[in-house]
N, C-alpha and C. Protein backbone atom coordinates (compact mmCIF):
# COMPACT_ATOMS: atom_id res chain seq x y z
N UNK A 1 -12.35 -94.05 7.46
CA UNK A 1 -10.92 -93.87 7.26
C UNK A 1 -10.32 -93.17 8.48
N UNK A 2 -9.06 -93.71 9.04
CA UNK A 2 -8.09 -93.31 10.37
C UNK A 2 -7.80 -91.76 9.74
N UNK A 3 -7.68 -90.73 10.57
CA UNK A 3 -7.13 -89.78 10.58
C UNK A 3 -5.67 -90.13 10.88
N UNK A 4 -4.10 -89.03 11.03
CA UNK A 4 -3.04 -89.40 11.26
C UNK A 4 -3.11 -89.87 12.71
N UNK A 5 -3.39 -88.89 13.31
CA UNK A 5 -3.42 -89.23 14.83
C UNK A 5 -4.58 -90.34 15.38
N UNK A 6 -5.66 -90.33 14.31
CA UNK A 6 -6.49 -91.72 14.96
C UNK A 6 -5.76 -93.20 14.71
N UNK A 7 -4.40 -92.95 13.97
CA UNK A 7 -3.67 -94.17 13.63
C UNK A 7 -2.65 -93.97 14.55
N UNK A 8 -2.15 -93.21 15.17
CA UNK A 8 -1.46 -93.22 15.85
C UNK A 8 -2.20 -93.84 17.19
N UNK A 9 -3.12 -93.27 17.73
CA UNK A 9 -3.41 -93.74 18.54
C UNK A 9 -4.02 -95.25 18.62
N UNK A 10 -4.81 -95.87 17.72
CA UNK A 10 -4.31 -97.12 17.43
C UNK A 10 -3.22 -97.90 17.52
N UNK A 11 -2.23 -97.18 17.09
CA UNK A 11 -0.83 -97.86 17.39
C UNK A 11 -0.50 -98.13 18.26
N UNK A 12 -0.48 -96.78 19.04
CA UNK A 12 0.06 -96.98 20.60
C UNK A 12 -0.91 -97.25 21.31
N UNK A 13 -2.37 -97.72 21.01
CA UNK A 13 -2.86 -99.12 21.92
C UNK A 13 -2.85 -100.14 21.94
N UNK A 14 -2.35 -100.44 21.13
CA UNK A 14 -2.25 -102.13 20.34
C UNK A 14 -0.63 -102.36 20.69
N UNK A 15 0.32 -101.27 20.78
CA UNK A 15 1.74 -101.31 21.48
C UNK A 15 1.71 -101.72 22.97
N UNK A 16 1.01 -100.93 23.86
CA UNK A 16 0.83 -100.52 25.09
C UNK A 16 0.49 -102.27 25.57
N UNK A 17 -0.54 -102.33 24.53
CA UNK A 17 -1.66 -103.90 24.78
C UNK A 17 -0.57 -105.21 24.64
N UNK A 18 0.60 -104.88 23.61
CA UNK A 18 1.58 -105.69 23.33
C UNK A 18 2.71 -105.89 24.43
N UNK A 19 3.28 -104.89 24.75
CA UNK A 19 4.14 -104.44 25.67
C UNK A 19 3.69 -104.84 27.21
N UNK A 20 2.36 -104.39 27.60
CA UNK A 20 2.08 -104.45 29.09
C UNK A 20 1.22 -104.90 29.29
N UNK A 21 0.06 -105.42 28.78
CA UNK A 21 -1.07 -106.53 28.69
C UNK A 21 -2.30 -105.88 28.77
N UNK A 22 -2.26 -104.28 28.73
CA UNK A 22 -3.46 -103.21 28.86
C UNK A 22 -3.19 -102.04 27.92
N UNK A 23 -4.18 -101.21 27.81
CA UNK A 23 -4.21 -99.86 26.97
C UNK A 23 -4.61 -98.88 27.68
N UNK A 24 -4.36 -98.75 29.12
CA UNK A 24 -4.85 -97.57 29.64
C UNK A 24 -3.93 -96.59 29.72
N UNK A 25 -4.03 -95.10 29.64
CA UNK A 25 -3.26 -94.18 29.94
C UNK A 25 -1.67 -94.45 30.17
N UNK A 26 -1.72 -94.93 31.30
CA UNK A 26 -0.43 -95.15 31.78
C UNK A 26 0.48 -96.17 30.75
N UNK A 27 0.11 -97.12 30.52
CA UNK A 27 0.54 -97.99 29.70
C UNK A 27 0.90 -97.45 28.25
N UNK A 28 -0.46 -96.86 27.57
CA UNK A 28 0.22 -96.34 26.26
C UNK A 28 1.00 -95.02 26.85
N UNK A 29 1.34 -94.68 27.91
CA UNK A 29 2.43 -93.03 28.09
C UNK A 29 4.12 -94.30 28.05
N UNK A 30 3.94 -95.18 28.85
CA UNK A 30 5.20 -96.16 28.83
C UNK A 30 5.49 -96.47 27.41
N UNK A 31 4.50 -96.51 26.31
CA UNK A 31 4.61 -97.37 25.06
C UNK A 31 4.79 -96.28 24.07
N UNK A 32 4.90 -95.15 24.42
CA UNK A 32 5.22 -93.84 23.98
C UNK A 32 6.61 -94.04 24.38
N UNK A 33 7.37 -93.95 25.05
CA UNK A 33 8.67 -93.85 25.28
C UNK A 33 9.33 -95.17 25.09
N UNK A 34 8.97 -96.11 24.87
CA UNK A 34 9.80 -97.38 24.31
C UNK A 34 10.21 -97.23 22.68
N UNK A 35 11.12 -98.53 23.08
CA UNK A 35 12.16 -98.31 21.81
C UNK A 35 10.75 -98.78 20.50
N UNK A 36 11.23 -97.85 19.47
CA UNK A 36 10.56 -98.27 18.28
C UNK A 36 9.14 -97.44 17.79
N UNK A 37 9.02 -96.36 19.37
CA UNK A 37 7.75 -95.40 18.59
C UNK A 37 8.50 -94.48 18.09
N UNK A 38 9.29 -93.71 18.33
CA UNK A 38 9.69 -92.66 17.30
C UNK A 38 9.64 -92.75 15.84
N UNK A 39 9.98 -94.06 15.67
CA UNK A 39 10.28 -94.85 14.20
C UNK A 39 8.44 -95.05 14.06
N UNK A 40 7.47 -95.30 14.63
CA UNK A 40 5.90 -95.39 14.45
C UNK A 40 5.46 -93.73 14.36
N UNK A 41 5.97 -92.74 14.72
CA UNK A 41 5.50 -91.74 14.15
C UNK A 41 5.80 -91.22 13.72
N UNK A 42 6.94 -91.29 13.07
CA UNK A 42 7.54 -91.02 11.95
C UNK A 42 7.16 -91.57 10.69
N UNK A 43 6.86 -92.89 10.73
CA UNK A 43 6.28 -93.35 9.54
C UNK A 43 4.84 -92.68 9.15
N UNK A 44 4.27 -92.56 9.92
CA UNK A 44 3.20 -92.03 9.64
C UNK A 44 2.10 -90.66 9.60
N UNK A 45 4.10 -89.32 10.13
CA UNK A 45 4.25 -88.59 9.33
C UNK A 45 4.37 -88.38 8.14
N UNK A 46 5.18 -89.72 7.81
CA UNK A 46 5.71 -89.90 6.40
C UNK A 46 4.39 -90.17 5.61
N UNK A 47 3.84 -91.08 5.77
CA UNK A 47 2.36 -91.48 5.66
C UNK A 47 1.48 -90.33 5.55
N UNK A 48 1.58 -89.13 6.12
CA UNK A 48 0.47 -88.26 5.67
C UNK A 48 0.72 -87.49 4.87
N UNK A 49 2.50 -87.02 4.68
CA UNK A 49 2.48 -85.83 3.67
C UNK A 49 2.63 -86.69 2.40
N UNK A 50 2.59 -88.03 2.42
CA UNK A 50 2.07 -88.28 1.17
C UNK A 50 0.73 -88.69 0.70
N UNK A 51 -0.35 -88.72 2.02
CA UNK A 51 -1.56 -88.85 1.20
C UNK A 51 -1.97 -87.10 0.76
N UNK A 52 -1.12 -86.45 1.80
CA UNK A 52 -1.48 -84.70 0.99
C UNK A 52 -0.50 -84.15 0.36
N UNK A 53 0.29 -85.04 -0.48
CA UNK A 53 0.87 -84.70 -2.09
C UNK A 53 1.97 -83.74 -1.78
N UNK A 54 3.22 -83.59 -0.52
CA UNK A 54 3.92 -83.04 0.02
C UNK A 54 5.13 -83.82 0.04
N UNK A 55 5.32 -84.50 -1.44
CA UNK A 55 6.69 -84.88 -1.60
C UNK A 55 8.40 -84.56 -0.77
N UNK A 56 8.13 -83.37 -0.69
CA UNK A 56 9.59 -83.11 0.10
C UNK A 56 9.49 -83.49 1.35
N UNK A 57 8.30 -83.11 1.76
CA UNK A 57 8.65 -83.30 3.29
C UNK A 57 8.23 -84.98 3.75
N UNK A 58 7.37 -85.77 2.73
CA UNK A 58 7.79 -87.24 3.00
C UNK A 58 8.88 -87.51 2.65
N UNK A 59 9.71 -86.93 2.00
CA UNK A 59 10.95 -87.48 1.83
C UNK A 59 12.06 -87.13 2.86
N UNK A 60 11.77 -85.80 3.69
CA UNK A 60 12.23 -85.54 4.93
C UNK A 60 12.31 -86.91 5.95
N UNK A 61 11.10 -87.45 6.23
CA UNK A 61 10.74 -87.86 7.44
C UNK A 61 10.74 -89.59 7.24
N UNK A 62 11.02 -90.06 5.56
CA UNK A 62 11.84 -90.74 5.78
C UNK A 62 13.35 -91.23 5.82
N UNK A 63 14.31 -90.12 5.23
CA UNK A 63 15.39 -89.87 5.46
C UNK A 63 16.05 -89.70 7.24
N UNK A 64 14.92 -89.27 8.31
CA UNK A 64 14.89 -89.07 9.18
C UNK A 64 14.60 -90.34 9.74
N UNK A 65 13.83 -91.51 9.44
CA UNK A 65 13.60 -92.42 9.90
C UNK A 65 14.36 -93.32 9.76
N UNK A 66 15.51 -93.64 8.30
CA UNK A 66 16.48 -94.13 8.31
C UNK A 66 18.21 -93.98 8.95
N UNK A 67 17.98 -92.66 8.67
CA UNK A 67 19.65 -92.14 9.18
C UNK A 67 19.45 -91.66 10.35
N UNK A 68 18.53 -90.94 11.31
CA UNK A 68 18.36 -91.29 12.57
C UNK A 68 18.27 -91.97 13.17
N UNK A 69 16.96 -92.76 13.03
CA UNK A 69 16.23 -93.70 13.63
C UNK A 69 16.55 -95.61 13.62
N UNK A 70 17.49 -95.60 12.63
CA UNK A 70 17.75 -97.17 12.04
C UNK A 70 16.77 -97.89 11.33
N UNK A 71 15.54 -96.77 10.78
CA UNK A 71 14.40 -98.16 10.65
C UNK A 71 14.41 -97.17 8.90
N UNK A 72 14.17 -98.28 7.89
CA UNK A 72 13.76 -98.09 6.31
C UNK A 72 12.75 -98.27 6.27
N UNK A 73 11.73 -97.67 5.90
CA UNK A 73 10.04 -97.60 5.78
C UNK A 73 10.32 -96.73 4.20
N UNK A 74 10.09 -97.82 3.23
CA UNK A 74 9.88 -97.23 1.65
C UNK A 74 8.81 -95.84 1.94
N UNK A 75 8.45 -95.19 1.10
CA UNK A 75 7.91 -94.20 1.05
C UNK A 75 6.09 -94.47 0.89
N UNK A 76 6.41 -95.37 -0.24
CA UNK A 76 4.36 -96.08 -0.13
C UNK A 76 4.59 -96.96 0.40
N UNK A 77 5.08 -97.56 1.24
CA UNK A 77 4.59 -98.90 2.64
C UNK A 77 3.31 -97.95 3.04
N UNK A 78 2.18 -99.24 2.92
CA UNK A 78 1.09 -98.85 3.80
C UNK A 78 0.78 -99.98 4.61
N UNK A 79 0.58 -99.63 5.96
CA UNK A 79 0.02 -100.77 7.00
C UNK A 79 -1.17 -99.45 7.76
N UNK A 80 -2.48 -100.55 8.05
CA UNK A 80 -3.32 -100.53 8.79
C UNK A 80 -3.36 -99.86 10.28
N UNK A 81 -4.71 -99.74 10.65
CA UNK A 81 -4.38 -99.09 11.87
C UNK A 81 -3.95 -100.46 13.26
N UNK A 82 -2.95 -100.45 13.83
CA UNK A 82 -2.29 -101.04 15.06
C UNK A 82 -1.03 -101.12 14.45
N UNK A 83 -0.37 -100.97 13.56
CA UNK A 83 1.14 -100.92 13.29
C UNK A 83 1.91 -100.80 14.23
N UNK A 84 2.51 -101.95 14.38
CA UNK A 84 3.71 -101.34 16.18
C UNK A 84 4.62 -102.29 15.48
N UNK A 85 6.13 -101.22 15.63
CA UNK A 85 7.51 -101.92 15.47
C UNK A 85 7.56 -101.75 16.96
N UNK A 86 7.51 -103.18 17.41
CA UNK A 86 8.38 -103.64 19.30
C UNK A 86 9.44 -103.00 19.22
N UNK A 87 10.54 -102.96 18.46
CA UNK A 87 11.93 -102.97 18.15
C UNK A 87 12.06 -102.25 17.07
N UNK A 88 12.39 -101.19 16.46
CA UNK A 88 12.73 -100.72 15.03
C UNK A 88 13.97 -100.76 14.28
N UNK A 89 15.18 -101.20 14.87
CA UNK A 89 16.75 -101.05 14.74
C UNK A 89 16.84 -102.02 13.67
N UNK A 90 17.46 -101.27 12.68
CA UNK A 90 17.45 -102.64 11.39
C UNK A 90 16.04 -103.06 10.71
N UNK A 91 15.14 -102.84 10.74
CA UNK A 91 13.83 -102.86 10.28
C UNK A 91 13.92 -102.11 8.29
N UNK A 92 13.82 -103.25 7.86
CA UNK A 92 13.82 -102.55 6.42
C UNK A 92 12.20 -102.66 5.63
N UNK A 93 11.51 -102.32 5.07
CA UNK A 93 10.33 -102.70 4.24
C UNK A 93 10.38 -101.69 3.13
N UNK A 94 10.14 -102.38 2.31
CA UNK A 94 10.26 -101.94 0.91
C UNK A 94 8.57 -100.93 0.73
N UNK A 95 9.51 -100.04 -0.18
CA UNK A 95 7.71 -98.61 -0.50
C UNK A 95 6.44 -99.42 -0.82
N UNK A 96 7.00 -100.61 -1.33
CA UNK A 96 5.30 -101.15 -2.49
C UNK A 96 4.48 -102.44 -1.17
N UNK A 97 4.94 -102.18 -0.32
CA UNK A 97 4.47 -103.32 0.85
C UNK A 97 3.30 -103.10 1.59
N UNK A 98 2.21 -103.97 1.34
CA UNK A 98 1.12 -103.87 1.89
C UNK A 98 0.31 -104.13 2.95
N UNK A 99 0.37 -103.84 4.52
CA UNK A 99 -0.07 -104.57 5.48
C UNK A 99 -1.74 -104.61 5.74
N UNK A 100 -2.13 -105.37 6.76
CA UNK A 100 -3.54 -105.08 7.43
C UNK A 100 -3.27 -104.64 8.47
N UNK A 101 -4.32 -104.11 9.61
CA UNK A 101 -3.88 -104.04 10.76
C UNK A 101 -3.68 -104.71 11.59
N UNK A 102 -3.05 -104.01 13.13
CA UNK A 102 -2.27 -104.78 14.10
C UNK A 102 -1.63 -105.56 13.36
N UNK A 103 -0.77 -105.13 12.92
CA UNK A 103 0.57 -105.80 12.03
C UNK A 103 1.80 -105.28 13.08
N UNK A 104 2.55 -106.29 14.06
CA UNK A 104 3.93 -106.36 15.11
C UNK A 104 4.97 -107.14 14.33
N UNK A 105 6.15 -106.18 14.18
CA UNK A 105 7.30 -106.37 13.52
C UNK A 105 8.57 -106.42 14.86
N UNK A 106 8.97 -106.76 15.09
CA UNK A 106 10.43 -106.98 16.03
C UNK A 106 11.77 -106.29 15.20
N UNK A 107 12.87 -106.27 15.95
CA UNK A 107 14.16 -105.88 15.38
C UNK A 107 14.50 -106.91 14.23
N UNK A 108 15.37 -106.19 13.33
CA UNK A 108 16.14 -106.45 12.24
C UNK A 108 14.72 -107.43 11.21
N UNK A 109 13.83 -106.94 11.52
CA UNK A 109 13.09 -107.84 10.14
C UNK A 109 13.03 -107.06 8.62
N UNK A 110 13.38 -107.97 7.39
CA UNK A 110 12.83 -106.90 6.25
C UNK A 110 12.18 -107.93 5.68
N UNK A 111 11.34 -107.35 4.41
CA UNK A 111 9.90 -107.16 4.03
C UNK A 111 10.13 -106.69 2.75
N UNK A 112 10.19 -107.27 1.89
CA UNK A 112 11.16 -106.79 0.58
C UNK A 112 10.76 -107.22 -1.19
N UNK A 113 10.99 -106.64 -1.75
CA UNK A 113 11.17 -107.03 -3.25
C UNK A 113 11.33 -107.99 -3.56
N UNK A 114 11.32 -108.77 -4.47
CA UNK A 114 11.89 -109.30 -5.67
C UNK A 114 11.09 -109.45 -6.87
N UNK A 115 12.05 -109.05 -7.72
CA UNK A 115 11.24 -109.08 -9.00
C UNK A 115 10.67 -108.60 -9.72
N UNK A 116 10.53 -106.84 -8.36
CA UNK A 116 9.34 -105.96 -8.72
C UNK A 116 7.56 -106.46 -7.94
N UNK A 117 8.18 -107.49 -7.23
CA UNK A 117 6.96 -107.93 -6.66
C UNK A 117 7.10 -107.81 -4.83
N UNK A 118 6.08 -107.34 -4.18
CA UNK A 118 6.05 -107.15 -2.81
C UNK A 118 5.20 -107.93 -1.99
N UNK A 119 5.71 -108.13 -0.87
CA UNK A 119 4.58 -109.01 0.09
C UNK A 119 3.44 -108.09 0.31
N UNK A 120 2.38 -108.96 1.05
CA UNK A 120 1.07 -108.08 1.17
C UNK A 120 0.81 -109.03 2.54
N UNK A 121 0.45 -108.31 3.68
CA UNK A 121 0.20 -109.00 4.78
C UNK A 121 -1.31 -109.08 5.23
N UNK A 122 -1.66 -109.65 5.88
CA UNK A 122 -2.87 -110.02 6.74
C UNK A 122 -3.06 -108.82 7.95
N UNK A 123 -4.34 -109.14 8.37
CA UNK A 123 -4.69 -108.47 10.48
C UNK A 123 -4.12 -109.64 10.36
N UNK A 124 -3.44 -109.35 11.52
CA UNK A 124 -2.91 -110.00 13.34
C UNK A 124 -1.76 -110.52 12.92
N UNK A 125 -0.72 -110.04 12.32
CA UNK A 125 0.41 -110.99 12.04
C UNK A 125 1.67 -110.48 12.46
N UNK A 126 2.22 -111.24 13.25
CA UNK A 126 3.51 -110.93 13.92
C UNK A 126 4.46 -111.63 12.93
N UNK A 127 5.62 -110.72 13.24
CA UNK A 127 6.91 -111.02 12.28
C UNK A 127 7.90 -110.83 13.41
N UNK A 128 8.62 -112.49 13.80
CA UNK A 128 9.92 -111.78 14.49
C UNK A 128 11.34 -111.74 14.12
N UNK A 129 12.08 -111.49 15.47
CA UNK A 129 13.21 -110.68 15.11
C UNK A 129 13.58 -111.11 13.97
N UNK A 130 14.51 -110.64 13.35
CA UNK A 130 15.41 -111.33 11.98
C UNK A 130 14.43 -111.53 10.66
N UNK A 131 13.34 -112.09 10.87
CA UNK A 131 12.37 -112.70 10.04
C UNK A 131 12.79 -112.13 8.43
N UNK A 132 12.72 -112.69 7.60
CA UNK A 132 12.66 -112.09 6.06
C UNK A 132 11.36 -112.72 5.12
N UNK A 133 10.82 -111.60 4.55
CA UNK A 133 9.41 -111.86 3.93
C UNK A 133 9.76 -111.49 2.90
N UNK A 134 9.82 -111.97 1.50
CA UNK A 134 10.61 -111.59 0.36
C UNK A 134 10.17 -111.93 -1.15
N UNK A 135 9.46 -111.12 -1.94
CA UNK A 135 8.97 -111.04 -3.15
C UNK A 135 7.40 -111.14 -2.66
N UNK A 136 6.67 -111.70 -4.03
CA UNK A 136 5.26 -111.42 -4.12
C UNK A 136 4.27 -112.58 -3.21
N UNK A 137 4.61 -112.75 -1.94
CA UNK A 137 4.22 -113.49 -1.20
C UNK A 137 2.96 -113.00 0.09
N UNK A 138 2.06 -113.70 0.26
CA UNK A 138 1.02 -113.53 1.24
C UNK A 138 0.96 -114.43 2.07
N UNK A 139 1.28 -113.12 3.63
CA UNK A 139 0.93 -113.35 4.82
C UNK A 139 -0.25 -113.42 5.70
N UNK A 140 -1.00 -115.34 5.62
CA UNK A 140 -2.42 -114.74 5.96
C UNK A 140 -2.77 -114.24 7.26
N UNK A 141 -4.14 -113.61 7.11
CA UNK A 141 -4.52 -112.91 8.64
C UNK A 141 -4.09 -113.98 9.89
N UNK A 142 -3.64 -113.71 10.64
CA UNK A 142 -3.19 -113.86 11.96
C UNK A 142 -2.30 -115.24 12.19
N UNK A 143 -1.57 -115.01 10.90
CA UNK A 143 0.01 -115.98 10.54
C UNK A 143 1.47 -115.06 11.04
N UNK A 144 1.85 -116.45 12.18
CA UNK A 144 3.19 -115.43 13.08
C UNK A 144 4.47 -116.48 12.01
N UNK A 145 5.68 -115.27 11.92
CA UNK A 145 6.86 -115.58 11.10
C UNK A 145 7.76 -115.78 12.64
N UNK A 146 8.46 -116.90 12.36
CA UNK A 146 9.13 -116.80 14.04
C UNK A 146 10.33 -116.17 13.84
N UNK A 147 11.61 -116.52 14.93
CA UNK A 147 12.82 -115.36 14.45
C UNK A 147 13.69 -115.93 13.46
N UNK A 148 14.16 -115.49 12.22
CA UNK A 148 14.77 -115.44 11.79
C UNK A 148 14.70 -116.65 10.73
N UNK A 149 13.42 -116.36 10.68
CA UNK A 149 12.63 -117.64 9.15
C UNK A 149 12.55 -116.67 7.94
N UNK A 150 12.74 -117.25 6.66
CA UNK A 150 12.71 -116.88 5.46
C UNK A 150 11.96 -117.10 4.46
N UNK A 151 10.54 -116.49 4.76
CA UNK A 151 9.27 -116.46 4.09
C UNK A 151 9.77 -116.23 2.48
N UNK A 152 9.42 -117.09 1.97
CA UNK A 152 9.31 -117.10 -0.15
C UNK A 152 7.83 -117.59 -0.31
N UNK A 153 7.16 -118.36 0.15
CA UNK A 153 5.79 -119.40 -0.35
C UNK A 153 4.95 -118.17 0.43
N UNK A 154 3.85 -118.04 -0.32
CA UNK A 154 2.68 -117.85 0.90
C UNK A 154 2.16 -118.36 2.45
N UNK A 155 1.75 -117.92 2.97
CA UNK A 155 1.56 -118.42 4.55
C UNK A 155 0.04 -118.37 4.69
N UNK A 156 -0.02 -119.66 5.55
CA UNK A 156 -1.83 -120.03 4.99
C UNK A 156 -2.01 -118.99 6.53
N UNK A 157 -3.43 -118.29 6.55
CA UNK A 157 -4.12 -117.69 8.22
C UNK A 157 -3.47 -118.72 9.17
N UNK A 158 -2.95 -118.00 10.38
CA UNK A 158 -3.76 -118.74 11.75
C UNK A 158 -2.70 -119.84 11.53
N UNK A 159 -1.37 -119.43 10.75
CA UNK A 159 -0.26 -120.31 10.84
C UNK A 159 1.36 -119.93 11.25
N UNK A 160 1.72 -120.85 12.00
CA UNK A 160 3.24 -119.88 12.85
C UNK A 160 4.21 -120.86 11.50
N UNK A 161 5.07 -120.42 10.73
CA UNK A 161 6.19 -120.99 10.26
C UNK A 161 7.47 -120.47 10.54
N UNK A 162 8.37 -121.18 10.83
CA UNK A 162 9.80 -121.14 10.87
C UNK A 162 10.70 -121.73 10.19
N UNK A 163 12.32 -121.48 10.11
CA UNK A 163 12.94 -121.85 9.01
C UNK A 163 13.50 -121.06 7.90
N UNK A 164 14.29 -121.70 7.65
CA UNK A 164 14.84 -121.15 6.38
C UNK A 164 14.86 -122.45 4.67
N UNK A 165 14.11 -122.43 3.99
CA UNK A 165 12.91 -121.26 4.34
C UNK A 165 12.11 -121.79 5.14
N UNK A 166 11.00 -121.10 5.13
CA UNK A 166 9.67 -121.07 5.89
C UNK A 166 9.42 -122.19 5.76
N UNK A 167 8.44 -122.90 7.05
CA UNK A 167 7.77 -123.99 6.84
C UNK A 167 6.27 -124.22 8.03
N UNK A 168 5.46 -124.60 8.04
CA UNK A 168 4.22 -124.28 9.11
C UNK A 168 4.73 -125.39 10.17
N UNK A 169 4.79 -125.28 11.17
CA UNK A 169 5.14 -125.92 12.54
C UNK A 169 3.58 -126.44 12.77
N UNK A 170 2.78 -125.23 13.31
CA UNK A 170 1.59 -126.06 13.97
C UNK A 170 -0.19 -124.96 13.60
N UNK A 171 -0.81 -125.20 12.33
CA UNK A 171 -1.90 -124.24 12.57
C UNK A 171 -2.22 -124.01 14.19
N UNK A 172 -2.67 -122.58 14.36
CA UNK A 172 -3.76 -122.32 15.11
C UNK A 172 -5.09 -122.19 14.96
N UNK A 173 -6.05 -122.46 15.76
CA UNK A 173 -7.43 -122.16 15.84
C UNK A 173 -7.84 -121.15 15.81
């Protein structure tokens, strides 16, 4: 199991790796100051004072992540270790949302309810800009949402769909 900071630092190598095509020093210090980590450690501030039963102050730090920061991270959203929002501005995901790791989200995507039912994502899955993932739907491992497609059906692995709604363009290998 990731410690806070062993997820952090995950993050911001898998950012750094996203962003600049490496994870060395220099790269994750650049991927530290790009748009969308404040909103990555914040969540996962938020993320620890609720695995140590510190209700107020997760509720601090996501109040802080919304009305500061622009990004809605429900309170139980859990994602894996490589979590990187590229972009966090407009970023909504609902508390009951389940990721794997290296899970890359872009601006304005949400990730949402219906029904009482939440998506649950895969490793390796990119979601871009705009994208909407919505009710009790699965994103398989290393299935990309392109911009501004509207996931309802499940998404088979190792598949890019676009559209409104969603539809698979072309498996990958």
């Amino acid at each position: 199991m990731f410690t806070t900071l062993g997820l952090l630092k995950e993050d911001f190598a898998q950012k750094a790796q996203w962003c600049y095509g490496k994870d060395d020093l220099r790269s994750v210090a650049k991927a530290l100051a790009s748009d969308g980590s404040a909103s990555m450690v914040v969540y996962r501030a938020m993320q620890a004072a609720r695995r140590h039963r510190v209700p107020a102050l997760e509720m601090v730090f996501n109040k802080v992540n919304s009305a500061v920061l622009g990004c809605v991270i429900g309170r139980g959203a859990e994602f894996g270790p490589g979590f990187v929002l590229i972009h966090s501005n407009g970023v909504v995901i609902n508390g009951s949302v389940r990721g794997g790791s290296r899970v890359f989200v872009e601006h304005q995507v949400t990730i949402g309810a219906e029904r009482q039912q939440s998506p649950t994502l895969g490793d390796d899955v990119f979601l871009g800009a705009g994208a909407k993932v919505v009710g009790g739907v699965h994103i398989g491992t290393g299935a990309k949402v392109g911009a501004n497609a509207v996931v309802v059906r499940d998404v088979d692995p190792n598949t890019t769909v676009v559209g409104v709604p969603a539809r698979a363009v072309n498996p990958r290998d």
